[in-house]
N, C-alpha and C. Protein backbone atom coordinates (compact mmCIF):
# COMPACT_ATOMS: atom_id res chain seq x y z
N UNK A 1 0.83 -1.20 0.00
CA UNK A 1 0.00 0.00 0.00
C UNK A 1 0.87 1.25 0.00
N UNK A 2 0.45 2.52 -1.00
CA UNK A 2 1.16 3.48 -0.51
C UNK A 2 0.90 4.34 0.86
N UNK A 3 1.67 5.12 1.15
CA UNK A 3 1.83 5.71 2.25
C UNK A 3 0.90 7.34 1.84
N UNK A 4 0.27 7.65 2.83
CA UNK A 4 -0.62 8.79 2.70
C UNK A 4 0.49 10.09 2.24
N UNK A 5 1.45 9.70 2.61
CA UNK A 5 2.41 11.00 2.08
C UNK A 5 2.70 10.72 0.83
N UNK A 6 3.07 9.88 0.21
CA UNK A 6 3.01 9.50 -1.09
C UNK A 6 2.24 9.88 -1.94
N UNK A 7 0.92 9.90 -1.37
CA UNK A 7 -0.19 9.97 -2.22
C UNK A 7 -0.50 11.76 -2.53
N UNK A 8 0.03 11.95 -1.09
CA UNK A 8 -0.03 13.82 -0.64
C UNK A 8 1.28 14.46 -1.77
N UNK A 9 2.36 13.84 -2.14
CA UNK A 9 3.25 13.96 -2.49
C UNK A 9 2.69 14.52 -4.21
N UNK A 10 2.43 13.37 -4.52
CA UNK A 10 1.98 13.35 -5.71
C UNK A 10 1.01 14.39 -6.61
N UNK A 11 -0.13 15.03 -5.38
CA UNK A 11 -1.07 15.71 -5.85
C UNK A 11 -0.39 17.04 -5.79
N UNK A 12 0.71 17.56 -4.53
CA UNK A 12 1.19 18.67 -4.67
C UNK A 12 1.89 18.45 -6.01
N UNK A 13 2.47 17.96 -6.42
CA UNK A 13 3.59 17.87 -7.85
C UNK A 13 2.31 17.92 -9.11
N UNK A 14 1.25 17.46 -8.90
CA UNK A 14 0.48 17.77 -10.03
C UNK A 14 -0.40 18.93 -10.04
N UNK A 15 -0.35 19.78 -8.75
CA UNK A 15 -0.38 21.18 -8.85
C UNK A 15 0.47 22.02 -9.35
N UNK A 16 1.77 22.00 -9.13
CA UNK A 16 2.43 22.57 -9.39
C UNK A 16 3.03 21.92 -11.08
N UNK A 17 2.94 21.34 -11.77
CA UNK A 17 3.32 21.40 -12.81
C UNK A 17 2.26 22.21 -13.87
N UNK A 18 1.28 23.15 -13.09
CA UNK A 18 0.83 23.73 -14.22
C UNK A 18 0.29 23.32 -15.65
N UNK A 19 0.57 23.64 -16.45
CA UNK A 19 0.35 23.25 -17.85
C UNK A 19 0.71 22.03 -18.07
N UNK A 20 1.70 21.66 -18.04
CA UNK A 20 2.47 20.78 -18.21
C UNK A 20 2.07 19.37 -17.38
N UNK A 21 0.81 19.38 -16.69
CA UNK A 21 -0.11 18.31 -16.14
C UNK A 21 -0.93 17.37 -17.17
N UNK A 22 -1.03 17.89 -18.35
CA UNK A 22 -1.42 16.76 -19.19
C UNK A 22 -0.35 15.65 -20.08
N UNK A 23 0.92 16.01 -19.59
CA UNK A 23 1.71 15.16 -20.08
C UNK A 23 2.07 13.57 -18.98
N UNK A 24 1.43 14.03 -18.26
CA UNK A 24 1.91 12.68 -17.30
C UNK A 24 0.40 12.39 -16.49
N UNK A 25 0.61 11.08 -16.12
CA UNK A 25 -1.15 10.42 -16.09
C UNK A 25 -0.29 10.16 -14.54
N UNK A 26 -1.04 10.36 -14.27
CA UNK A 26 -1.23 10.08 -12.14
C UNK A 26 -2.14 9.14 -11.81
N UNK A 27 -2.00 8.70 -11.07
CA UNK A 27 -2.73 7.42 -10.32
C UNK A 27 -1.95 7.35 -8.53
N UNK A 28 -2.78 6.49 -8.29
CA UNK A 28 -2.57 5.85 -6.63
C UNK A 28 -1.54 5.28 -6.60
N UNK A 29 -1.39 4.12 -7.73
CA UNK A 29 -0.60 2.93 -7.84
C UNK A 29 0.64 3.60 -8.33
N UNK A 30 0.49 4.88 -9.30
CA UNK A 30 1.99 4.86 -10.12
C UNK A 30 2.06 6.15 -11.19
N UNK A 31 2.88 6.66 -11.85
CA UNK A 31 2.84 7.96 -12.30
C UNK A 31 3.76 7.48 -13.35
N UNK A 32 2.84 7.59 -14.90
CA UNK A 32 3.86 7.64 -16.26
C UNK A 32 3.11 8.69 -16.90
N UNK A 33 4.42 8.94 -18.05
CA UNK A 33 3.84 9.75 -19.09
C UNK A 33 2.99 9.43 -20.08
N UNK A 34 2.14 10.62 -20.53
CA UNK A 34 1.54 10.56 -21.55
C UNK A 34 2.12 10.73 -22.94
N UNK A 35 2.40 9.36 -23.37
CA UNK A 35 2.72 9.36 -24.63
C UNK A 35 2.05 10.19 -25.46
N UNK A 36 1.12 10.05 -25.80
CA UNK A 36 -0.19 10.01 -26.68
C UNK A 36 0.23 11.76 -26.87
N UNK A 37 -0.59 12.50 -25.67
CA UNK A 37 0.13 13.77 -25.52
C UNK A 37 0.95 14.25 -25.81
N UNK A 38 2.35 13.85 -25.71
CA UNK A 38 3.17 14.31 -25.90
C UNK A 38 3.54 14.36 -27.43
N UNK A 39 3.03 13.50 -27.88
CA UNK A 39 2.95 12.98 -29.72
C UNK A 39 2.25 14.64 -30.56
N UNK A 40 1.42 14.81 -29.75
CA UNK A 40 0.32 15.32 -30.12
C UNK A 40 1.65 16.73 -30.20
N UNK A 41 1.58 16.78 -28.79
CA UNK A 41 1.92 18.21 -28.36
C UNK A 41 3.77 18.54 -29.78
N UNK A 42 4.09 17.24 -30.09
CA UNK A 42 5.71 17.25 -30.55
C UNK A 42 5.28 17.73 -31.94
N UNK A 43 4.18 17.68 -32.63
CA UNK A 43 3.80 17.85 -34.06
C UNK A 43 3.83 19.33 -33.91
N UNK A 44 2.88 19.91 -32.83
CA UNK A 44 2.50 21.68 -32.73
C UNK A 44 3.54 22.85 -32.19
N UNK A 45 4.66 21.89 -31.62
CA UNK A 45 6.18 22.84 -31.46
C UNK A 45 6.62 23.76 -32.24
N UNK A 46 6.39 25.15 -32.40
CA UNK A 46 7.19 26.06 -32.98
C UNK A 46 6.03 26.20 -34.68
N UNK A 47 4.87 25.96 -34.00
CA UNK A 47 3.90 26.40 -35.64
C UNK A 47 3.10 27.37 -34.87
N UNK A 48 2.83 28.45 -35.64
CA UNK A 48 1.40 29.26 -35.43
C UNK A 48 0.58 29.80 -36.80
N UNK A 49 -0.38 30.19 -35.95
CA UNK A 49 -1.30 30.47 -37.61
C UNK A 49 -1.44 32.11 -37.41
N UNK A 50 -1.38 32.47 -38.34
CA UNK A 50 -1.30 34.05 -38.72
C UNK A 50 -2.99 34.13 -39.60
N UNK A 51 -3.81 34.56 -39.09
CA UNK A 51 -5.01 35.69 -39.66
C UNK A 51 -4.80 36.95 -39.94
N UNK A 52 -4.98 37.22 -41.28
CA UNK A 52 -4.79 38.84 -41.53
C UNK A 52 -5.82 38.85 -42.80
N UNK A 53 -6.16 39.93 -43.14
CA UNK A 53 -7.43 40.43 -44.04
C UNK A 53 -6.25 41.23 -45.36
N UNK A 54 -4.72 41.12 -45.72
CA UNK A 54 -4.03 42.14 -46.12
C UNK A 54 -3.81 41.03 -47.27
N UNK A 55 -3.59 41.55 -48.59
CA UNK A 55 -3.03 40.88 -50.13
C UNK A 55 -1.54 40.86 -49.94
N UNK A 56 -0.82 41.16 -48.81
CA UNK A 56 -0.01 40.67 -48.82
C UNK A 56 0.80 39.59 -49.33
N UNK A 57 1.94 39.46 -49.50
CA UNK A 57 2.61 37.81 -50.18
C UNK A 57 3.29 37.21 -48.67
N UNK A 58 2.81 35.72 -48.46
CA UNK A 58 2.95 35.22 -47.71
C UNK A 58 4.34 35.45 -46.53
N UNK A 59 5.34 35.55 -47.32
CA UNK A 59 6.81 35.80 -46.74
C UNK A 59 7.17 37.30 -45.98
N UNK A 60 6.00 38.32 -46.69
CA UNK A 60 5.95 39.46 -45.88
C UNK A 60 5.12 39.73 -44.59
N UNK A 61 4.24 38.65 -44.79
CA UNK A 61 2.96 39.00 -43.18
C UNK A 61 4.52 38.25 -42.13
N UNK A 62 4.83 37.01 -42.86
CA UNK A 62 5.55 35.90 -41.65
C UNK A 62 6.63 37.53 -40.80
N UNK A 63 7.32 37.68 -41.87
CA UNK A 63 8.39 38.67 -41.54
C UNK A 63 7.97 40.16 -40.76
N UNK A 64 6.56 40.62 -41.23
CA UNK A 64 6.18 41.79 -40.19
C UNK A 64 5.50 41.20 -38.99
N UNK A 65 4.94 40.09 -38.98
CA UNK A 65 4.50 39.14 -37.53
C UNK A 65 5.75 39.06 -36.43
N UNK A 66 7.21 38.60 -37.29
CA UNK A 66 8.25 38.35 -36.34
C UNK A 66 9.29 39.50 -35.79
N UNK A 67 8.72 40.65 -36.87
CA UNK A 67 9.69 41.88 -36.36
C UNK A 67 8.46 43.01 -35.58
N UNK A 68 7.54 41.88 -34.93
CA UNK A 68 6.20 43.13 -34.68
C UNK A 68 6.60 43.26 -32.90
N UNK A 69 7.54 42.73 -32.38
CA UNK A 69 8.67 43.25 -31.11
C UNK A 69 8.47 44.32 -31.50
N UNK A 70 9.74 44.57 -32.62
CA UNK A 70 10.25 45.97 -32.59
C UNK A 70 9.15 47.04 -32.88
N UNK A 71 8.61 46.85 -33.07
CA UNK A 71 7.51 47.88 -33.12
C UNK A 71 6.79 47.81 -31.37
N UNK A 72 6.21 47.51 -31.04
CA UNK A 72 5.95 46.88 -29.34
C UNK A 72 6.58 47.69 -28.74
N UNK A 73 7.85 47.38 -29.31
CA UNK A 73 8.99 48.18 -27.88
C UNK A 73 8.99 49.37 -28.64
N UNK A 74 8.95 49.83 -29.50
CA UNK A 74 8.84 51.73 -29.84
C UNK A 74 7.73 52.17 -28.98
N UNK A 75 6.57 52.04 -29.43
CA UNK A 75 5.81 52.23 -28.70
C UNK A 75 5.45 52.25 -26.91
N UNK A 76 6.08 51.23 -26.71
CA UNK A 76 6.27 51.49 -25.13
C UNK A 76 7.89 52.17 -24.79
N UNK A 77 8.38 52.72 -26.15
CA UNK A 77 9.78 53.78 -25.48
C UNK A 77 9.35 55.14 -25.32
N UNK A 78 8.01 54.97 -26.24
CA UNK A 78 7.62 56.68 -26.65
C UNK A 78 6.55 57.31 -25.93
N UNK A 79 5.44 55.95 -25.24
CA UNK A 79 4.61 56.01 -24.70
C UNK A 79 4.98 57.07 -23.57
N UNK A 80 5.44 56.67 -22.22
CA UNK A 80 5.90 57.25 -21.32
C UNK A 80 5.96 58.48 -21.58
N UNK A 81 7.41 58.63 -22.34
CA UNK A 81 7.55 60.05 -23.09
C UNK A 81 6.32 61.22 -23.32
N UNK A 82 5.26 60.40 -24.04
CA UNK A 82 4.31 61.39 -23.99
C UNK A 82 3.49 62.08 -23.36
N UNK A 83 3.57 60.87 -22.16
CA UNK A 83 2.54 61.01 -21.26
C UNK A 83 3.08 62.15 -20.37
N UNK A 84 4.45 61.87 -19.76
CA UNK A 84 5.16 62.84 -18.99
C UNK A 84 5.48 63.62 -19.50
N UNK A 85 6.22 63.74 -20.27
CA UNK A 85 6.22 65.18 -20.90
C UNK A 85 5.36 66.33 -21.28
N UNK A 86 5.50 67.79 -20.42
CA UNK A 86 4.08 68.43 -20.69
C UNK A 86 4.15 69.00 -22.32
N UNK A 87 3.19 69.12 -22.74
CA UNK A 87 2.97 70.03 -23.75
C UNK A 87 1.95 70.99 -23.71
N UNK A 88 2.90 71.96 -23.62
CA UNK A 88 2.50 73.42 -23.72
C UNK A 88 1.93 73.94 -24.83
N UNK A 89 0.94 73.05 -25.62
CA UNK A 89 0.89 73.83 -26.70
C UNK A 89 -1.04 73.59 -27.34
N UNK A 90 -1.41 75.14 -27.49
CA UNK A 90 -3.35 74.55 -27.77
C UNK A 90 -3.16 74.66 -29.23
N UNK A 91 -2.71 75.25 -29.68
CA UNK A 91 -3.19 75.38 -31.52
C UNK A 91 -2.58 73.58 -31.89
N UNK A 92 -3.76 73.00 -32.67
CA UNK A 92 -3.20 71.86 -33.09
C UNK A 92 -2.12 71.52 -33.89
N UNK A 93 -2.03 72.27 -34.87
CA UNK A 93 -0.68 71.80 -35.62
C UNK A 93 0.61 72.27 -34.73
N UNK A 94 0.31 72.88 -33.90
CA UNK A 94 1.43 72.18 -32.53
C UNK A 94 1.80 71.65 -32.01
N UNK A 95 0.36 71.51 -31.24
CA UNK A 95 0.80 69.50 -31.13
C UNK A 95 1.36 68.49 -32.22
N UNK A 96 0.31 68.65 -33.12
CA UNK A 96 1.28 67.48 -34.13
C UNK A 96 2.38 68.01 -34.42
N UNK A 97 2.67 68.70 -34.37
CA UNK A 97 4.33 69.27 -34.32
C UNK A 97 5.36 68.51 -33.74
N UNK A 98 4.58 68.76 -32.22
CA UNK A 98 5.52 68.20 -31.05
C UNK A 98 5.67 66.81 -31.22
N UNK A 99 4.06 66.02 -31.59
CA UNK A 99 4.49 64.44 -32.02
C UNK A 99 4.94 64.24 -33.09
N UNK A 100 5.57 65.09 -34.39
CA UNK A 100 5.99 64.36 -35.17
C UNK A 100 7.68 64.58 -34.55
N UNK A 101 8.07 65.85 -33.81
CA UNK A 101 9.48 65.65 -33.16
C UNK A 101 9.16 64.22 -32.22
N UNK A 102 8.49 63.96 -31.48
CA UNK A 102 8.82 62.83 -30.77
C UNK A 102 9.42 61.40 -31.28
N UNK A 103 8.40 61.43 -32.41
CA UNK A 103 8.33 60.29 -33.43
C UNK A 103 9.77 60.16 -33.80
N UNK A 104 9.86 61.54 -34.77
CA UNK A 104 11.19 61.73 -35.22
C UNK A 104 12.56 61.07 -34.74
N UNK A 105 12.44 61.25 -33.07
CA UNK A 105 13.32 61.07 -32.29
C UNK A 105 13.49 59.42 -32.09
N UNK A 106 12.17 59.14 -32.31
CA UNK A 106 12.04 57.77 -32.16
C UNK A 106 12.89 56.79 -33.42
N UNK A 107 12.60 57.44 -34.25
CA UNK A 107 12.89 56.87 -35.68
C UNK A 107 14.50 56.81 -35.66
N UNK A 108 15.00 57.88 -35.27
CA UNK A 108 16.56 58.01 -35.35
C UNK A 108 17.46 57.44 -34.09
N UNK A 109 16.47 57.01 -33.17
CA UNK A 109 17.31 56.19 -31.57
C UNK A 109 17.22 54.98 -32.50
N UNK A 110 16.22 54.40 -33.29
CA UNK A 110 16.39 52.77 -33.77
C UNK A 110 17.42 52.92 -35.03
N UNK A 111 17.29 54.10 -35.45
CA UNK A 111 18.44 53.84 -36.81
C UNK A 111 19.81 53.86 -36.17
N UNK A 112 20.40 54.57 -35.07
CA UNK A 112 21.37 54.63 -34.02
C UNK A 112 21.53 53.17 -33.71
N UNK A 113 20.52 52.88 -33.56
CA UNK A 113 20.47 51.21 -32.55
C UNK A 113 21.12 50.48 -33.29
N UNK A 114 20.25 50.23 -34.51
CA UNK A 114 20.41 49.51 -35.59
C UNK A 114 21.90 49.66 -36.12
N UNK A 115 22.49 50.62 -36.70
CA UNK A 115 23.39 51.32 -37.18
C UNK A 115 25.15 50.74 -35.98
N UNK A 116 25.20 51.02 -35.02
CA UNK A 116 26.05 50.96 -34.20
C UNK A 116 26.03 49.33 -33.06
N UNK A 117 24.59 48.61 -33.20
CA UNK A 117 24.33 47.77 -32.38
C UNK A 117 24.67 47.96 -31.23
N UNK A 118 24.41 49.16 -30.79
CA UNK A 118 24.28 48.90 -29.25
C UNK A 118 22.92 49.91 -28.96
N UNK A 119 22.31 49.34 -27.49
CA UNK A 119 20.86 50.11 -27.40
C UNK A 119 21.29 52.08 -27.60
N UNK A 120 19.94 52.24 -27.66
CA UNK A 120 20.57 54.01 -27.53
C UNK A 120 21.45 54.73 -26.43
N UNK A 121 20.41 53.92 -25.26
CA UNK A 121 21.19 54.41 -23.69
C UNK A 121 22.59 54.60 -23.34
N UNK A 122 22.99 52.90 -24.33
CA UNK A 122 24.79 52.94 -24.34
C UNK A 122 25.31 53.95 -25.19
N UNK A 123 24.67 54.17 -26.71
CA UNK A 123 25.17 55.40 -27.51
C UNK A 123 25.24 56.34 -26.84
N UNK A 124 24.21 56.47 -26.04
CA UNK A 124 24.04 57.98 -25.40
C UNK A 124 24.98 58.33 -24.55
N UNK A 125 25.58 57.09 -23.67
CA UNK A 125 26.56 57.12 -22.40
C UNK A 125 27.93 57.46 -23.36
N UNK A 126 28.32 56.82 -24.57
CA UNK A 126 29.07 57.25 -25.09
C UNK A 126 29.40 58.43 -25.87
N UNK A 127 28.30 58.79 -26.12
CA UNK A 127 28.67 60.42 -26.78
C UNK A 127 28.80 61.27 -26.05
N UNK A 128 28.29 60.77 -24.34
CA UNK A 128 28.60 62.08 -23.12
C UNK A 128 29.88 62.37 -23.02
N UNK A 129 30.63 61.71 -23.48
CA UNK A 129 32.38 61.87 -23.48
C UNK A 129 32.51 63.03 -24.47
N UNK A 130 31.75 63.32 -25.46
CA UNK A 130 32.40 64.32 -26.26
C UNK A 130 31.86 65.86 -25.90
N UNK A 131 32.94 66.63 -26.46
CA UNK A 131 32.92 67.81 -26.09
C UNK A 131 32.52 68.71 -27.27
N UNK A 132 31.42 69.28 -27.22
CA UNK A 132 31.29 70.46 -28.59
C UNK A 132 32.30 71.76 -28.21
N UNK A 133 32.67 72.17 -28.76
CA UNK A 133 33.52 73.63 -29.00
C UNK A 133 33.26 74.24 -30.05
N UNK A 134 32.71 75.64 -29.70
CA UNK A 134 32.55 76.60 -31.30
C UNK A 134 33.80 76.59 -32.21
């Protein structure tokens, strides 16, 4: 017979494996894996399906799907930025003024990025070394 801790043993470990609880079959008597599952799960490794409504050619959705990070992270570099930063300004094409400098700024920290491979922050730490003189 097993031992009540055994049995206690078992159910904490199949709490805690989360997701990963349909790969292994539990019982009283004994604990194996799920083949079957795992078969299943080894075919769907590293596929996804992309929906889009765009005439796109196939090789361009894959490629703006996998570089759609970098876009993600602009947006949450610039976000902040906007929010904190006041703008002083009521006539509208002022504002859009001010956001197309923001943008602007945005556009040229990733060409920096891109350009030098290192993030902007480090560019930035490195150009504090230089000195302008008229």
């Amino acid at each position: 017979k097993k031992r009540m801790s055994e049995i206690a043993d078992q159910k904490d470990l199949k709490k805690s494996m989360g997701k990963l609880k349909s790969l292994v079959k539990f019982s009283v008597n004994n604990t194996a894996l799920n083949e079957k599952r795992i078969e299943i799960l080894k075919k769907l490794v590293g596929k996804f399906l992309i929906v889009t409504n765009t005439d796109l050619p196939e090789n361009e959705i894959v490629t703006a799907y996998r570089e759609q990070w970098q876009i993600e992270r602009s947006f949450r570099t610039i976000k902040p930025f906007l929010e904190i930063c006041p703008v002083y300004h009521s006539k509208p094409e002022r504002i859009m003024a001010h956001v197309f400098v923001c943008v602007l700024s945005l556009l040229l920290s990733r060409i920096i990025e891109k350009r030098s491979g290192v993030t902007i922050s480090e560019a930035s730490r490195q150009l504090s070394y230089l000195k302008v003189t008229p």
